[in-house]
Protein backbone atom coordinates (compact mmCIF):
# COMPACT_ATOMS: atom_id res chain seq x y z
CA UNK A 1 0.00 0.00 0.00
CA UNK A 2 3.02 2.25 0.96
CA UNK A 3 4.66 1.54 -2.31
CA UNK A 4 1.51 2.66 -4.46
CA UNK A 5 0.87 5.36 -2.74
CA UNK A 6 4.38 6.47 -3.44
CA UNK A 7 4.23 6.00 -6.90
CA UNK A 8 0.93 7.87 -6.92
CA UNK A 9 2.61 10.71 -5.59
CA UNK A 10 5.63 10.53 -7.52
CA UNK A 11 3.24 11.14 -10.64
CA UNK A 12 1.39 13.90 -9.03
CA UNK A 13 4.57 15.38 -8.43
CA UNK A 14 5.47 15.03 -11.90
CA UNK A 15 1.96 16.11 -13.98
CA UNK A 16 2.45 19.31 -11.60
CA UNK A 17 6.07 20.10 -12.39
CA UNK A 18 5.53 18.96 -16.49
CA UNK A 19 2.21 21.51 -16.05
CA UNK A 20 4.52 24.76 -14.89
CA UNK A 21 6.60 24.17 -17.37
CA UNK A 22 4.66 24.05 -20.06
CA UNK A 23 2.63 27.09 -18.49
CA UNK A 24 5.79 28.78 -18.05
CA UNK A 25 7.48 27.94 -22.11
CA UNK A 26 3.62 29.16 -22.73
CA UNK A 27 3.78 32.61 -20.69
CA UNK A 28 7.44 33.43 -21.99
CA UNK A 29 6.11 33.62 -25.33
CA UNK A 30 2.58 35.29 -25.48
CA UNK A 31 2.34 38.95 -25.30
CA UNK A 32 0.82 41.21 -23.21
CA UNK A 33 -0.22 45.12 -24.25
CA UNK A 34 -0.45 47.16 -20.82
CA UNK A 35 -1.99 50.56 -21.11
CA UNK A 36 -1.64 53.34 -18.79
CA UNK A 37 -3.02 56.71 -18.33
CA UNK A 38 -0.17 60.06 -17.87
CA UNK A 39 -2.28 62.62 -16.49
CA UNK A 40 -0.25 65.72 -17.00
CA UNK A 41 -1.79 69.19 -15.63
CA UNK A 42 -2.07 71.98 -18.04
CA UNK A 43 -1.72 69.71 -21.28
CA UNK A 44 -1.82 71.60 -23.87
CA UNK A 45 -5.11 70.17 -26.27
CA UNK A 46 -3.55 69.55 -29.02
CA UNK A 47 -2.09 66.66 -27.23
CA UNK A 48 -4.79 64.92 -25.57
CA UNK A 49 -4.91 61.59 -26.25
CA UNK A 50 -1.29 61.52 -27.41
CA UNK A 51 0.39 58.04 -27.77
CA UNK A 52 3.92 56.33 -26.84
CA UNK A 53 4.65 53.05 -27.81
CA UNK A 54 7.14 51.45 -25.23
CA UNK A 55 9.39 48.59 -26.15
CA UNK A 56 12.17 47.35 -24.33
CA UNK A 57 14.75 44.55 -23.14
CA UNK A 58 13.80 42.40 -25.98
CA UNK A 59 17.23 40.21 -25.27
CA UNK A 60 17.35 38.59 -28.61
CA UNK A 61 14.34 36.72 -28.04
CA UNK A 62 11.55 35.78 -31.10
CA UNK A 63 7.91 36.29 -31.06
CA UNK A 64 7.18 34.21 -34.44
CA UNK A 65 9.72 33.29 -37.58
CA UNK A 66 11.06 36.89 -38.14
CA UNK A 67 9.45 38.87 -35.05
CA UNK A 68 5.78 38.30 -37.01
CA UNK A 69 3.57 38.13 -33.78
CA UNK A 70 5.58 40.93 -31.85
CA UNK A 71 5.32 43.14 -34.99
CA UNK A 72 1.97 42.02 -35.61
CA UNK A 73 0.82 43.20 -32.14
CA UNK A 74 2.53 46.29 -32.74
CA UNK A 75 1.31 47.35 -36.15
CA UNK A 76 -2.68 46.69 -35.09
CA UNK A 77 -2.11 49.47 -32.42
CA UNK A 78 -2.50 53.19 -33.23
CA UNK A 79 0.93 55.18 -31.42
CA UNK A 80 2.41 58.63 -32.53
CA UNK A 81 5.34 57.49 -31.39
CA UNK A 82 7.79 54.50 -30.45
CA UNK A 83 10.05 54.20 -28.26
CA UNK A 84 12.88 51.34 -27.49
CA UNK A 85 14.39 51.76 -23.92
CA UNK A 86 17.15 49.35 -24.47
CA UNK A 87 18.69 45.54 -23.91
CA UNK A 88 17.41 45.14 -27.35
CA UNK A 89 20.91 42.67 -28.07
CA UNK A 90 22.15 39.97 -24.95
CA UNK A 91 25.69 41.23 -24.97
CA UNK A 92 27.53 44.24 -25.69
CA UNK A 93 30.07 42.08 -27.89
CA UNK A 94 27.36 40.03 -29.48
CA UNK A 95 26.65 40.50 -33.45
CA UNK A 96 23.48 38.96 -33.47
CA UNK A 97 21.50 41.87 -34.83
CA UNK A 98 19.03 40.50 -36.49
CA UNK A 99 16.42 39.57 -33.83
CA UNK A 100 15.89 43.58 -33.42
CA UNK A 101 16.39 44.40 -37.03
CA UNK A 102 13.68 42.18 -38.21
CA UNK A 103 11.16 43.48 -35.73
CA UNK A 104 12.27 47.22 -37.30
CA UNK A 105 11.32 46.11 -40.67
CA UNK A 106 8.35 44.39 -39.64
CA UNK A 107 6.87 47.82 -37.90
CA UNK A 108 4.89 49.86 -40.42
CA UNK A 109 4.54 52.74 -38.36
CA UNK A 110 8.30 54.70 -37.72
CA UNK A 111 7.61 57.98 -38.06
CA UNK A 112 8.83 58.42 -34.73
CA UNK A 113 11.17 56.00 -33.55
CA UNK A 114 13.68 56.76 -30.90
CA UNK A 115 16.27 54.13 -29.43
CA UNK A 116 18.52 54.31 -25.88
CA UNK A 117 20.96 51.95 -25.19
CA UNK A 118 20.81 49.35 -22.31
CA UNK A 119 23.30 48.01 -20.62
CA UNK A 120 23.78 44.79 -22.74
CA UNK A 121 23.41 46.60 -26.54
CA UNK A 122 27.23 48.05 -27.53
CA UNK A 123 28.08 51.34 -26.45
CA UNK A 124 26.84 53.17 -29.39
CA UNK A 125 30.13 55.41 -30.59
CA UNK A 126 33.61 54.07 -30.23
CA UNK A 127 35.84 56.02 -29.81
CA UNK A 128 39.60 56.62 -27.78
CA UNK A 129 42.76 59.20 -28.42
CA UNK A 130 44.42 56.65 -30.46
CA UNK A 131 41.04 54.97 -32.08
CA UNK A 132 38.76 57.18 -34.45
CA UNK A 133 35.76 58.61 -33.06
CA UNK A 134 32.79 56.18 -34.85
CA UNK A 135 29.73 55.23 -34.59
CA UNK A 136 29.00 51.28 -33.60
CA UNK A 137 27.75 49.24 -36.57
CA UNK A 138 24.63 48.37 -34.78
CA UNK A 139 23.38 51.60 -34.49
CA UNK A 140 24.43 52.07 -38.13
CA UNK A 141 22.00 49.52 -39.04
CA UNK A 142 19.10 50.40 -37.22
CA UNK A 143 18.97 53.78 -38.36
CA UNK A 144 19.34 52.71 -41.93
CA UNK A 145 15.77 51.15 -41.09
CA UNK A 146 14.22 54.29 -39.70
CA UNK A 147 14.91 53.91 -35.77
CA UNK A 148 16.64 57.55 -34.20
CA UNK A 149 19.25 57.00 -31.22
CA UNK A 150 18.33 59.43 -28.77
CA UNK A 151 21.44 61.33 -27.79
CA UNK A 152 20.54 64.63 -26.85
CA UNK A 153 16.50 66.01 -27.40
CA UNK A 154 14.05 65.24 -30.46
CA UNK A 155 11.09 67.47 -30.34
CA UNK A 156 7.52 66.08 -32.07
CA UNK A 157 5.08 68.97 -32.89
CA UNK A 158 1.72 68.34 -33.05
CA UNK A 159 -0.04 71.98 -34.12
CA UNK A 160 1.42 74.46 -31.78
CA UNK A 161 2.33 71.87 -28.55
CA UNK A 162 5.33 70.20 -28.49
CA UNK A 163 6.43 67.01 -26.81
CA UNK A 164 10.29 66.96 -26.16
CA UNK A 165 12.01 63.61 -25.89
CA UNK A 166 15.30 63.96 -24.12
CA UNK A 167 18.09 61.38 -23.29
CA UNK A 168 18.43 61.50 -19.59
CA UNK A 169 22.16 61.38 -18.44
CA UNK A 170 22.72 64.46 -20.69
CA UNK A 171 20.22 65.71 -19.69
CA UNK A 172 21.27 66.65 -16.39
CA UNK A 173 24.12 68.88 -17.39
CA UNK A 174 24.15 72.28 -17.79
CA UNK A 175 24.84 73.12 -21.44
CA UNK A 176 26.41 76.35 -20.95
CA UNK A 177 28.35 75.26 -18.76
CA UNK A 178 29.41 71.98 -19.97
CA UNK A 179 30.51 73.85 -23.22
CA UNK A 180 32.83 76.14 -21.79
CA UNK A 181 34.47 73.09 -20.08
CA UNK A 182 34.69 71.24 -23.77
CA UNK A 183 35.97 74.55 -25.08
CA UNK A 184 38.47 74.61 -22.72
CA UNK A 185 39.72 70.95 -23.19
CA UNK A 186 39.62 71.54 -26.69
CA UNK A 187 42.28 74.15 -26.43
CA UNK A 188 44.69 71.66 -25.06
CA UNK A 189 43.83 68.21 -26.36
CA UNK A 190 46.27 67.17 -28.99
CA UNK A 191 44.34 63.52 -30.52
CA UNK A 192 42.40 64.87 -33.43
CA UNK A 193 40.55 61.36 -32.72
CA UNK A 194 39.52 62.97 -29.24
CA UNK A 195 38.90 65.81 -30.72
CA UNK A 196 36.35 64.56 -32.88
CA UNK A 197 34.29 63.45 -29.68
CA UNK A 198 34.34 66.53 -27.97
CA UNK A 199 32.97 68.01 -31.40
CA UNK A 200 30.32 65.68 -31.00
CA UNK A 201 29.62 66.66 -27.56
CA UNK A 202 29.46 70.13 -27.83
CA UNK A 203 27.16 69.53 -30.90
CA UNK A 204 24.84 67.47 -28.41
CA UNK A 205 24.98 70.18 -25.49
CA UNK A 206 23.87 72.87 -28.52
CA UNK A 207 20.88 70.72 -29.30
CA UNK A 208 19.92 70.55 -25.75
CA UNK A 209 20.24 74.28 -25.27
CA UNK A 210 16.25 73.91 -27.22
CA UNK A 211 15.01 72.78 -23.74
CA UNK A 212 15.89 76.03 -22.29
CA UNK A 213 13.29 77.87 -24.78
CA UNK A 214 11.01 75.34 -24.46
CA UNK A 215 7.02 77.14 -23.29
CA UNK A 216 5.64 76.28 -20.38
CA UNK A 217 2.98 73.82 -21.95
CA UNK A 218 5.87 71.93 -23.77
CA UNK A 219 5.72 68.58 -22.51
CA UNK A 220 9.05 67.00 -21.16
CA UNK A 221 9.50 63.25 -21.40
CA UNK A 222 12.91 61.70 -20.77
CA UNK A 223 14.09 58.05 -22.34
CA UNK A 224 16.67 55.96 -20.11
CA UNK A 225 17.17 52.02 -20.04
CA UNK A 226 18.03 52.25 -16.12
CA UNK A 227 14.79 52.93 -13.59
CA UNK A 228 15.65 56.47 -11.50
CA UNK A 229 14.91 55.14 -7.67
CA UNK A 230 13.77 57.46 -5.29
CA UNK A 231 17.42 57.83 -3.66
CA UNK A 232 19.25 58.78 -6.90
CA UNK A 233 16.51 61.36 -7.41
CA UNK A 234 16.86 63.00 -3.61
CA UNK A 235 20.77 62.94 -4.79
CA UNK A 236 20.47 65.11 -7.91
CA UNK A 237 18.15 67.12 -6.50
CA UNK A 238 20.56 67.84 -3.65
CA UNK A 239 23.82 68.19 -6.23
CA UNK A 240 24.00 71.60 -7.06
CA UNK A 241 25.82 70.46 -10.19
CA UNK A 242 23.48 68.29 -11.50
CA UNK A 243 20.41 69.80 -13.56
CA UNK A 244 17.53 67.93 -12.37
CA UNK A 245 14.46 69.08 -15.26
CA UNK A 246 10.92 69.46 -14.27
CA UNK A 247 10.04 66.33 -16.38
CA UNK A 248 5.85 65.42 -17.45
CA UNK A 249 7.32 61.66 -17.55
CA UNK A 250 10.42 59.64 -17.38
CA UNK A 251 10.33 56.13 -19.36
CA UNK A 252 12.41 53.39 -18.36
CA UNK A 253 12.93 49.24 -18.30
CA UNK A 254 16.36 46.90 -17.28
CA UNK A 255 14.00 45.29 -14.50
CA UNK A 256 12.57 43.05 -16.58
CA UNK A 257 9.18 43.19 -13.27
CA UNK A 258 11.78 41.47 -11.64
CA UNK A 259 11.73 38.40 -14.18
CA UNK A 260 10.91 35.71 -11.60
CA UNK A 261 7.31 37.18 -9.54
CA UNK A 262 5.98 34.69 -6.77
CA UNK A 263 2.61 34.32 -5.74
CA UNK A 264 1.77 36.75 -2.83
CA UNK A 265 5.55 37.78 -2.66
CA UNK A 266 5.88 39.42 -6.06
CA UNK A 267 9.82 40.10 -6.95
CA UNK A 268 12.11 38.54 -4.73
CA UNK A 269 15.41 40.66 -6.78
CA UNK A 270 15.91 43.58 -9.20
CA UNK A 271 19.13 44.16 -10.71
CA UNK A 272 19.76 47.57 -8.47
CA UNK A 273 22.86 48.96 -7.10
CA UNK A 274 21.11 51.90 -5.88
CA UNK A 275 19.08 49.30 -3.10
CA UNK A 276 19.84 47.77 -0.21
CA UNK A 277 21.27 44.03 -1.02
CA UNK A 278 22.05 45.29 -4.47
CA UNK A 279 18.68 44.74 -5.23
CA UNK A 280 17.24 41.66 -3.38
CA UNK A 281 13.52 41.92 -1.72
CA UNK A 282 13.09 45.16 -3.64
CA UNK A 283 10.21 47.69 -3.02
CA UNK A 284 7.44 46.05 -4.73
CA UNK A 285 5.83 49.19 -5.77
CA UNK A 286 8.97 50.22 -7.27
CA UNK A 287 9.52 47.77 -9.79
CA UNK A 288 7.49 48.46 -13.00
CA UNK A 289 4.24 50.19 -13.70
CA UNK A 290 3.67 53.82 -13.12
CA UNK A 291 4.98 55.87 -9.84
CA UNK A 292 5.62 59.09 -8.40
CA UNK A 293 7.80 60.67 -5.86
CA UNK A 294 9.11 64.31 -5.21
CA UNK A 295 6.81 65.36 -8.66
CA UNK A 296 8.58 62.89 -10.76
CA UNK A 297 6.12 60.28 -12.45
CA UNK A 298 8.22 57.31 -13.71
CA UNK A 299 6.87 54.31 -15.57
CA UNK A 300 8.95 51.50 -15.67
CA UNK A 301 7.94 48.87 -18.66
CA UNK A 302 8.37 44.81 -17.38
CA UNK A 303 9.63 44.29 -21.07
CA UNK A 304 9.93 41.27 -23.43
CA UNK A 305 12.98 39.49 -23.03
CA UNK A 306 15.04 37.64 -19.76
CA UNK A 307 18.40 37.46 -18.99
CA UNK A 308 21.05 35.59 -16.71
CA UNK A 309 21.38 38.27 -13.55
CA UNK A 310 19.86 35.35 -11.33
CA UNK A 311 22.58 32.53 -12.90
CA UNK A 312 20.32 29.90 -14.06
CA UNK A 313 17.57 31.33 -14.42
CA UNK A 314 16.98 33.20 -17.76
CA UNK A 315 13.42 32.89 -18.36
CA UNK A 316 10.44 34.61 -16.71
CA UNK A 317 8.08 33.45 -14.33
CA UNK A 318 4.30 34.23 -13.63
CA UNK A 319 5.73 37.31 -16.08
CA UNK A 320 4.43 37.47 -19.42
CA UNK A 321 6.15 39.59 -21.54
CA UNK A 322 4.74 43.35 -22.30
CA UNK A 323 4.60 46.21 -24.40
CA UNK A 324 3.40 49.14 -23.03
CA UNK A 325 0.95 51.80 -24.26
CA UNK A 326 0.90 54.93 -22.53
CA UNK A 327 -1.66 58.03 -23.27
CA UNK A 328 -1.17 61.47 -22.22
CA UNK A 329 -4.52 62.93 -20.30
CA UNK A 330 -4.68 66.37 -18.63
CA UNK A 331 -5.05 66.40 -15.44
């Protein structure tokens, strides 16, 4: 009797561990579109109802025999713009590009694509005193096939409003300032390689210089791949040398939700330096979806792809993968 009932277990055991799994190869691969609301006080009318089209931390991973379902999804939803928050490669060394380019092709609607670079996608210039100052072959290729890397601000009009993307490290910096400094180095630098980066930099701090005539009703969005927590932001607000912008929304990913939720727990880590235990047992409410603290809203996207910061685990779990619409409202 002992012995059957065992063996009845033992089978138990294993319908319920062959049923996760397949649940789990099932949920890695649908996709889910979460929506979201921006209320934004005093938006201007012209962009009610305006549209951003979040992608992010796609990892190399297929939906479908050349991206067909993920594009799919994408091309049946109306967006003014798109926006890729990074991770869209597994490795900064890696050369396998075409995961992400064939999802580009497959989107119909790029008249506003923007692109920032996560921390697994190649830095996107190279560049040294003894190298020349270039531009990485990756970002080449996806702005042969229509997608912009965000590097300084790109402004969309829409009648008389404006809404002004901006890339958020550089963001922070003064531009007069910060010019002055490059004009200075410029002076004394002798690698005409180096030179050509600092070119490029003050060319980036001019552009940015448009955010200090931007109106009042000009909405202010900035694109990173990293989340901003709420100790990072008391610490630039603090730094007297940081320029901390009075941003409608700031649009991030790299968390992936946390990657593996569990029931009634939610995300045990969270690849983040800025938290205690470098990120395990994170603030649940801080870990994707929409937030606010000090005036900031953030929204954080849970993304598409997985990756190996918890060794052995690179899939997700009770975690389908998203895209994420988001629709300015005034407030």
């Amino acid at each position: 009797m002992r012995k059957k009932r065992g063996s009845v277990l033992v089978i138990i055991m294993l319908l319920f561990i062959t049923a996760v799994v397949s649940f789990t190869i099932w949920d890695n691969n649908r996709i889910i579109l979460a929506e979201q609301d921006i209320e934004i006080e005093g938006l201007p009318s012209e962009l009610e109802g305006f549209r951003i089209l979040q992608v992010t931390d796609l990892h190399e991973k297929y939906f479908g025999e050349n991206q067909s379902r993920l594009s799919d999804k994408i091309n049946g939803i109306d967006y003014d713009v798109i926006v890729f928050t990074g991770d869209m490669l597994e490795t900064g060394n890696t050369t396998s590009f075409h995961p992400f380019y064939s999802l580009i092709d497959g989107i119909t609607n790029k008249d506003h694509a923007l692109f920032v670079h996560g921390n697994s996608d190649p830095e996107p210039y190279r560049y040294g005193r003894h190298t020349p100052f270039e531009k990485h072959e990756f970002i080449i290729g996806m702005e042969d096939k229509g997608v912009t890397l965000l590097e300084s601000v790109y402004t969309v009009e829409v009648g008389s409003a404006h809404v002004h993307f901006t890339e958020f490290e550089l963001s922070l910096v003064d531009p007069g300032k910060s010019l002055a400094e490059i004009d200075q180095q410029a002076k004394i630098e002798q690698s005409e390689h180096y030179q050509d980066y600092l070119n490029h930099q003050r060319d980036l701090l001019e552009e940015m210089q448009v955010l200090d005539e931007a109106g009042e009703e000009d909405v202010l969005i900035s694109l990173y791949h990293y989340p901003i927590v709420d100790f990072r932001v008391d610490l630039l607000m603090d730094d007297p040398d940081s320029l901390l912008r009075d941003f409608d929304l700031m649009l991030a990913g790299h968390y992936h939700g946390g990657q593996i939720r569990l029931p009634f727990v939610g995300a045990p880590f969270v690849p983040e330096p800025y938290y205690e235990r470098s990120g395990l047992f994170p603030p649940q409410d801080r870990i994707k979806g929409l937030w606010e603290y000090r005036g900031l809203k953030q929204y954080v996207s849970a993304g598409l792809g997985s990756s190996e910061a918890l060794p052995l685990l690179n899939f997700r779990f009770l975690n389908p993968p998203e895209i994420n619409l988001l629709t300015l409202k005034s407030k």
